[in-house]
Protein backbone atom coordinates (compact mmCIF):
# COMPACT_ATOMS: atom_id res chain seq x y z
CA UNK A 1 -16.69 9.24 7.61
CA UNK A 2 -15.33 8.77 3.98
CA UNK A 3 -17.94 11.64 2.80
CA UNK A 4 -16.88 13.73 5.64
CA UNK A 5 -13.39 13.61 4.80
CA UNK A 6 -14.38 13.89 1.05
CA UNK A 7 -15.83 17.89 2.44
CA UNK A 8 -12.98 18.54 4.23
CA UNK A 9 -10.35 18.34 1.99
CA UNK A 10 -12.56 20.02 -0.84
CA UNK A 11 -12.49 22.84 1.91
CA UNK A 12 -9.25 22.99 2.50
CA UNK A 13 -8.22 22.92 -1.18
CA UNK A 14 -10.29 26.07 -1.50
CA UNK A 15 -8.72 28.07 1.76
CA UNK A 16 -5.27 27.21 0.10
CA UNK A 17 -6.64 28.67 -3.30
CA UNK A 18 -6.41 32.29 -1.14
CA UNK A 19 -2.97 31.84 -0.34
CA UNK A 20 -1.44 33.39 -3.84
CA UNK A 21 -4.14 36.14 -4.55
CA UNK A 22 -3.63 37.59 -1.04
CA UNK A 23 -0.44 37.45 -0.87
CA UNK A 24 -0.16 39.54 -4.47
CA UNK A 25 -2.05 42.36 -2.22
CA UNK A 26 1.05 42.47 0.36
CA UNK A 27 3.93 42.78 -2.72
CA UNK A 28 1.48 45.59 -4.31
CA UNK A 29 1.68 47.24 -0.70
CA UNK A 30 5.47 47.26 -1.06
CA UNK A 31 6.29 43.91 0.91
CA UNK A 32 9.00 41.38 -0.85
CA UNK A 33 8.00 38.19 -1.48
CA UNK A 34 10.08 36.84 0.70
CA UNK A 35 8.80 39.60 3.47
CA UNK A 36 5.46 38.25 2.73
CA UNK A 37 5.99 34.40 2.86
CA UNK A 38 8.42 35.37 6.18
CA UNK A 39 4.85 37.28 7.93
CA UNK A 40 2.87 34.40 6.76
CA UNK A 41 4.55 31.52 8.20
CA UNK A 42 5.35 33.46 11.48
CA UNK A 43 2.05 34.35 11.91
CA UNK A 44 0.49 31.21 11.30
CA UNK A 45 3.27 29.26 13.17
CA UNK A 46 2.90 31.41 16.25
CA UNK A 47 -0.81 31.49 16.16
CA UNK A 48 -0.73 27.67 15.89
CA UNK A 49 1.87 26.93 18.55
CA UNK A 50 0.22 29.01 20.83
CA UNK A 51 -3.27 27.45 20.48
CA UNK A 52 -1.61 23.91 20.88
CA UNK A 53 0.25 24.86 24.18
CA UNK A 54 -3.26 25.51 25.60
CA UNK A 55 -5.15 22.99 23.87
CA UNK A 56 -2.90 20.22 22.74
CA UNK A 57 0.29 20.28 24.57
CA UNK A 58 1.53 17.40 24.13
CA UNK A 59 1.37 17.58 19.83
CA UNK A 60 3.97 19.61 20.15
CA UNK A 61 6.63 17.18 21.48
CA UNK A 62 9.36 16.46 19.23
CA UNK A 63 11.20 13.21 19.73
CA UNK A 64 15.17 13.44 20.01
CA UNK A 65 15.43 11.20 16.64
CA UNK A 66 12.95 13.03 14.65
CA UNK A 67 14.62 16.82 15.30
CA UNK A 68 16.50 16.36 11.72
CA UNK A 69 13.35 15.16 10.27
CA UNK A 70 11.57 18.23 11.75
CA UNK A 71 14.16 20.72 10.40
CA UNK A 72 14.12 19.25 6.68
CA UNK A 73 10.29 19.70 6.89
CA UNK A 74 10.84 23.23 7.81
CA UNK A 75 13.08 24.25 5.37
CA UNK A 76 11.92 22.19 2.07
CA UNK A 77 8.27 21.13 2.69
CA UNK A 78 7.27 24.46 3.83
CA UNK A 79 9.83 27.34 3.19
CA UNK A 80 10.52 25.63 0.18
CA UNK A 81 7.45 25.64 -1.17
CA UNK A 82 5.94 29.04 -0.03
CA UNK A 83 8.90 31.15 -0.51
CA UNK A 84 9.42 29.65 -4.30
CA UNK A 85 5.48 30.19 -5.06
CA UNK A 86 5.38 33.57 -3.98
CA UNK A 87 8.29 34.71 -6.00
CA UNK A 88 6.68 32.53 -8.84
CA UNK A 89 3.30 34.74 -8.49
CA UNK A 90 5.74 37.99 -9.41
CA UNK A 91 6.39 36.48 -12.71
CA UNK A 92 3.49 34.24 -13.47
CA UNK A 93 -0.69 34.43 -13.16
CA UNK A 94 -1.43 33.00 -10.00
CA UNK A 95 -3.15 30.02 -12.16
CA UNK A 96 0.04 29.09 -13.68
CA UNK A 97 2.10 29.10 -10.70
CA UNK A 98 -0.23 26.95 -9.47
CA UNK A 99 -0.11 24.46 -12.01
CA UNK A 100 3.45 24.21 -12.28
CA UNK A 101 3.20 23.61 -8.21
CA UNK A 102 0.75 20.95 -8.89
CA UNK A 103 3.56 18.63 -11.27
CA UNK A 104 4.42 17.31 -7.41
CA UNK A 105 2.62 14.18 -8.03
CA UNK A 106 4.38 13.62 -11.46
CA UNK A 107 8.07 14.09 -9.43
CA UNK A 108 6.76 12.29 -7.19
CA UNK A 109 5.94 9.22 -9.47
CA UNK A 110 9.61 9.58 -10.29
CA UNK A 111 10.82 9.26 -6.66
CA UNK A 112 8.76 6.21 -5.93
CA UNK A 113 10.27 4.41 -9.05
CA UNK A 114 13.13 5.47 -9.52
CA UNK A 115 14.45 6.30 -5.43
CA UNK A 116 12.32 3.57 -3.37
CA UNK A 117 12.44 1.19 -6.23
CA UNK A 118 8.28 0.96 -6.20
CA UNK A 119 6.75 -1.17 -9.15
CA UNK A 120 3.86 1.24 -10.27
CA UNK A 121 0.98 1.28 -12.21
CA UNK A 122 0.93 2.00 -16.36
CA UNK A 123 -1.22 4.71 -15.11
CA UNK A 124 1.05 6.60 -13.35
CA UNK A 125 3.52 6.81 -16.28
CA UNK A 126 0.45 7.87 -18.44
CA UNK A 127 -0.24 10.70 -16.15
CA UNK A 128 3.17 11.88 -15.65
CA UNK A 129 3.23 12.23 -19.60
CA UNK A 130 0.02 13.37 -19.94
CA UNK A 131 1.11 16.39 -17.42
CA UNK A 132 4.19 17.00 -19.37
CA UNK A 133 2.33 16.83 -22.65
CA UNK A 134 -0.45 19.68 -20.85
CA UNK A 135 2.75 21.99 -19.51
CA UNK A 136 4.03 22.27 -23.15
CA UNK A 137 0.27 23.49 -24.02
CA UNK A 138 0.06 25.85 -21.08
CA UNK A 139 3.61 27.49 -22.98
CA UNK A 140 2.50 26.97 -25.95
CA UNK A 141 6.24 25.41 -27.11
CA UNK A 142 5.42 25.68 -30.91
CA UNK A 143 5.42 29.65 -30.45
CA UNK A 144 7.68 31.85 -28.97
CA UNK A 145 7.99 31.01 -25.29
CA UNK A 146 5.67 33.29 -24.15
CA UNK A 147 6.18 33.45 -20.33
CA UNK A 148 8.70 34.10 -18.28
CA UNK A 149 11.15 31.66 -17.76
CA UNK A 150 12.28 32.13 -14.59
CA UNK A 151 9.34 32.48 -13.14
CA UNK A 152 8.25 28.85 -15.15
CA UNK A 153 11.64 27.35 -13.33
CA UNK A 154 11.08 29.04 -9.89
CA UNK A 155 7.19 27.14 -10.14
CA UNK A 156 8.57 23.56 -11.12
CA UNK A 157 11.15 23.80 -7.94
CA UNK A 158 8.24 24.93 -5.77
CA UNK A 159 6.53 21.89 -7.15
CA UNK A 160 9.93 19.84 -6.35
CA UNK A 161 9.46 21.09 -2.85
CA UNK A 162 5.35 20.26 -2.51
CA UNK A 163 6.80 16.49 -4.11
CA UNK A 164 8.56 16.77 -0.47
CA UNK A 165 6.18 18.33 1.45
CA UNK A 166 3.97 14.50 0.40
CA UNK A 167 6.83 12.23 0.52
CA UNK A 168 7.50 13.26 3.89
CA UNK A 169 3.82 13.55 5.53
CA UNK A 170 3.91 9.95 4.09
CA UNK A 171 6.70 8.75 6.07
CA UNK A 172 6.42 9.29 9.31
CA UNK A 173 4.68 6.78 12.19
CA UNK A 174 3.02 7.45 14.79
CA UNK A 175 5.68 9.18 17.08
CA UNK A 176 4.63 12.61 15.30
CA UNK A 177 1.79 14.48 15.82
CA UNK A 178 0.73 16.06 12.34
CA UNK A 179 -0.75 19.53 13.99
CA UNK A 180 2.29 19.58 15.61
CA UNK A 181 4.36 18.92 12.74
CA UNK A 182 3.13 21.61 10.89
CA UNK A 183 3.08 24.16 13.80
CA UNK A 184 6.95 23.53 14.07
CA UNK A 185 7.06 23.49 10.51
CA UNK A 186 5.86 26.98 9.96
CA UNK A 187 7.79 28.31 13.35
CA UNK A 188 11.11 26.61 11.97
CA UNK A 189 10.45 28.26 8.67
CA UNK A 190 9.93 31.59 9.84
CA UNK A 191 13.34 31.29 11.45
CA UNK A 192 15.02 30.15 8.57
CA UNK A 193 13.78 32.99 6.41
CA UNK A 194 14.49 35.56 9.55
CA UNK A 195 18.14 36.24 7.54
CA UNK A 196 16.57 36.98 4.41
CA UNK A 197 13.90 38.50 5.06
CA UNK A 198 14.54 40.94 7.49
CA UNK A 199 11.94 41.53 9.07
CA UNK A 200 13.65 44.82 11.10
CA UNK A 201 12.99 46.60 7.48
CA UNK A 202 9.90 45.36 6.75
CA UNK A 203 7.79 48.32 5.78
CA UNK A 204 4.92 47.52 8.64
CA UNK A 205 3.10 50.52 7.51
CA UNK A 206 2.17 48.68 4.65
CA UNK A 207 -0.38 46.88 6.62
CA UNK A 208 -2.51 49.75 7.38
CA UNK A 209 -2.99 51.26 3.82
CA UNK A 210 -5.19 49.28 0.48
CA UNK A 211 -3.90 47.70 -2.16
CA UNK A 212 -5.05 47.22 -5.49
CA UNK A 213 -2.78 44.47 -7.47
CA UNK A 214 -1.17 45.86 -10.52
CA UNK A 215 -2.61 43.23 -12.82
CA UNK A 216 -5.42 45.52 -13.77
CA UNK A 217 -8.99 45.26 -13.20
CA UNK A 218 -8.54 43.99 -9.44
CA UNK A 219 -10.55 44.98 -6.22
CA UNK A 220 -9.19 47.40 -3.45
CA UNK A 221 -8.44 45.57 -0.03
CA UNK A 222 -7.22 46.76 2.73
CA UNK A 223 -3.93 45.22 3.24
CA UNK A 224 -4.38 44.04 7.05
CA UNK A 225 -7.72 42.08 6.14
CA UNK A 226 -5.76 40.53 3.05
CA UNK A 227 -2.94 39.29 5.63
CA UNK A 228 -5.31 37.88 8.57
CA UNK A 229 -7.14 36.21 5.78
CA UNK A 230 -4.23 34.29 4.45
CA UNK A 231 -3.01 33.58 7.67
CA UNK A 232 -5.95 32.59 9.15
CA UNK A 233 -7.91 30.79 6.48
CA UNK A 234 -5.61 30.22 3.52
CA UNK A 235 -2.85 28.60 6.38
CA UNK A 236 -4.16 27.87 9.82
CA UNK A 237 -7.86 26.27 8.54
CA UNK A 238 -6.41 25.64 5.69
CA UNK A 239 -3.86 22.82 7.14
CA UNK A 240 -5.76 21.70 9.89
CA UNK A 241 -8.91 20.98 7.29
CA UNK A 242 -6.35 19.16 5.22
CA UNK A 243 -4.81 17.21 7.75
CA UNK A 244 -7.67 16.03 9.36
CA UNK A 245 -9.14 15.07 5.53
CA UNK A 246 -6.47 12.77 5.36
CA UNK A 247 -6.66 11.11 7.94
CA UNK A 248 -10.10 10.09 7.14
CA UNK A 249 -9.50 9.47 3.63
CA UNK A 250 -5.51 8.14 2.25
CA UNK A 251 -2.93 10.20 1.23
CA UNK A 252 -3.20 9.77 -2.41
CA UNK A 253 -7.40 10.50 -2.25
CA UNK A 254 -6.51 13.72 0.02
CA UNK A 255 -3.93 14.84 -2.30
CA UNK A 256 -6.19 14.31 -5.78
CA UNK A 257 -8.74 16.71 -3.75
CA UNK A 258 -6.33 19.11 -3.08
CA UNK A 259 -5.50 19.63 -6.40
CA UNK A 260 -8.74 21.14 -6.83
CA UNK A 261 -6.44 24.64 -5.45
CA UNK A 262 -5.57 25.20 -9.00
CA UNK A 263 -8.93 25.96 -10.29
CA UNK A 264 -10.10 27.88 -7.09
CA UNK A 265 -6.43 30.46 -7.13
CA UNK A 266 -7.29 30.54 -10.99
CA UNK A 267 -11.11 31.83 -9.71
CA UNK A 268 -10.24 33.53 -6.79
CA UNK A 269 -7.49 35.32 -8.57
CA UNK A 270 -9.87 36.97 -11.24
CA UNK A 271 -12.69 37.63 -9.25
CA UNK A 272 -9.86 39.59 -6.85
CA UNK A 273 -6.94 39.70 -8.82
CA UNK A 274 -8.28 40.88 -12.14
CA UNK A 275 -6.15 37.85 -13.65
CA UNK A 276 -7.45 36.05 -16.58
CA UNK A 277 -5.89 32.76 -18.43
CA UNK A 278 -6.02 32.16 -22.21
CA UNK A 279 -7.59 29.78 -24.05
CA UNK A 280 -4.57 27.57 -24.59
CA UNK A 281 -3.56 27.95 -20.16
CA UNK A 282 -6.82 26.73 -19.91
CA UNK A 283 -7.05 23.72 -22.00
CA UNK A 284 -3.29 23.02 -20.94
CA UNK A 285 -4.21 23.35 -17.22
CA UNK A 286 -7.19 21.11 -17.03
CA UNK A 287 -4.87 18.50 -19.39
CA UNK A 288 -1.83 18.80 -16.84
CA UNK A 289 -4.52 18.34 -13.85
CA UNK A 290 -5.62 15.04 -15.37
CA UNK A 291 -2.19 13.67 -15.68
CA UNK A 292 -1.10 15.02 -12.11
CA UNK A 293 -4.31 13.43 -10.71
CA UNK A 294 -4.21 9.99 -13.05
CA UNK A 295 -0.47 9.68 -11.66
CA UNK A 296 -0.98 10.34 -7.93
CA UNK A 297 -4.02 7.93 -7.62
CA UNK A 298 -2.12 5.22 -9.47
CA UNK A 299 1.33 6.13 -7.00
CA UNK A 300 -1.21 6.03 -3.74
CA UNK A 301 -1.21 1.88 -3.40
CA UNK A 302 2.75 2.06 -4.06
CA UNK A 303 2.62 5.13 -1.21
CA UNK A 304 1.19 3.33 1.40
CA UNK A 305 3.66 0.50 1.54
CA UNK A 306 6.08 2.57 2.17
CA UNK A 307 7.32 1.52 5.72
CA UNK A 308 6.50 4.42 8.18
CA UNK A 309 9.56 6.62 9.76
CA UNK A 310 11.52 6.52 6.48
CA UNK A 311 13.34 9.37 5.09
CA UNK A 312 11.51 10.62 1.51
């Protein structure tokens, strides 16, 4: 079962490595970011709500107590998260983004110690310094700041969000169902985005032309097949892969896995994308994935003592 779960979430890491790279394919078409994240989560949500209602009905219950629960899930572990990483991807390589995304586990070490008051490892400070020490590489902070540093802010706060995103799939018992969590999720997402992103003005004929992102060296898609791959594989199989990984393997062993996104979106993304990474992102990358990884194993144990239904 453990080597089943073990393929899973290596699976599922790679469907989520999709999620940035297509996505770049709707903004080229003329879709916001936000317009983009706003088509992805109601497309996945609605896809995945219907197919529980026929399959799974009852995963979709929501108990009375847990409807505030559900809503900060919506708008932080998933909104959060998507909506700040997409307008990351405007600014940054879809590698970087990632990485900055993947400095979850490091705020996450912070949480445990410093909010729940967990006694952790010497490992997991090592990693979260480690991580730090491989972010200042990726900017290389003895030159000139070479990227932009909005879009290096907008990355860490989608990485405060996917710090969430874990505390909270951690802390609820078994009065949840996961699938349905994250069908809600993406449906309550959706909604809160409808305001902002409008979809009334969405340019729809977008989806029936072919893109070729601007970064130079990319391959032509059609839009449409870009979207319904996203949805489909980089959210729908994407989730369910990873939720059923965990529950096969632990939290902290699902999320190390996971982490293997950043070096499929940095592959995916120049095979498709026509992005490439410097020597220095890619030494700093593989230096802030050790520390990310070194501090979420070591935070697992203090993870799972965590009694279940608590807030993060």
């Amino acid at each position: 079962m453990r080597h089943a779960g073990l393929a899973l979430a290596f699976v599922s890491s790679w469907c989520f490595a999709f999620s940035g790279p297509m996505a770049k394919y709707l903004i080229t078409a003329g879709l916001t970011p936000i317009e983009a994240v706003w088509t992805r989560m109601a497309g996945a949500g609605l896809l995945l709500v219907a197919a529980l209602a026929v399959t799974r009905p009852r995963a979709l219950r929501i108990p009375r107590s847990r409807l505030p629960f559900f809503g900060l899930y919506a708008v932080m572990a998933v909104a959060g998260v998507q909506l700040l990483y997409f307008v990351a991807i405007t600014r940054l390589p879809v590698g970087i983004a990632l990485l900055l995304v993947c400095m979850a586990p490091v705020m996450v070490v912070a949480w445990v110690r410093l909010v729940r008051k967990a006694r952790l490892a010497r490992a997991a400070y090592v990693g979260a310094v480690v991580a730090v020490v491989g972010l200042g590489v990726v900017v290389e902070v003895w030159q000139e700041v070479r990227l932009d540093v909005p879009g290096l802010l907008l990355g860490l706060l989608a990485g405060a969000c996917s710090a969430g995103y874990f505390l909270m799939n951690d802390s609820f018992g078994d009065d949840v169902d996961p699938l349905g969590l994250i069908a809600w999720g993406m449906t309550g997402a959706a909604v809160v985005l409808t305001p902002f992103a409008r979809p009334w003005n969405i340019l729809w004929d977008a989806f029936m032309v072919s893109a070729t992102p601007a970064a130079g060296g990319g391959r032509m898609l059609p839009v449409l097949v870009a979207y319904l791959w996203m949805v489909l594989v980089a959210t729908v199989v994407a989730y369910i892969l990873g939720v059923h990984a965990v529950r096969r393997l632990s939290a902290a062993v699902g999320a190390t896995v996971a982490s293997l996104e950043v070096i499929g979106g940095a592959i995916v993304a120049w095979a498709l994308v026509g992005e490439t990474l410097g020597a220095f992102q890619i030494v700093g990358g593989l230096i802030v994935l050790s520390g990310a990884l070194l501090a979420q194993t070591a935070t697992g144990s203090a993870l799972a003592v965590s009694e279940p239904g608590t807030g993060p």
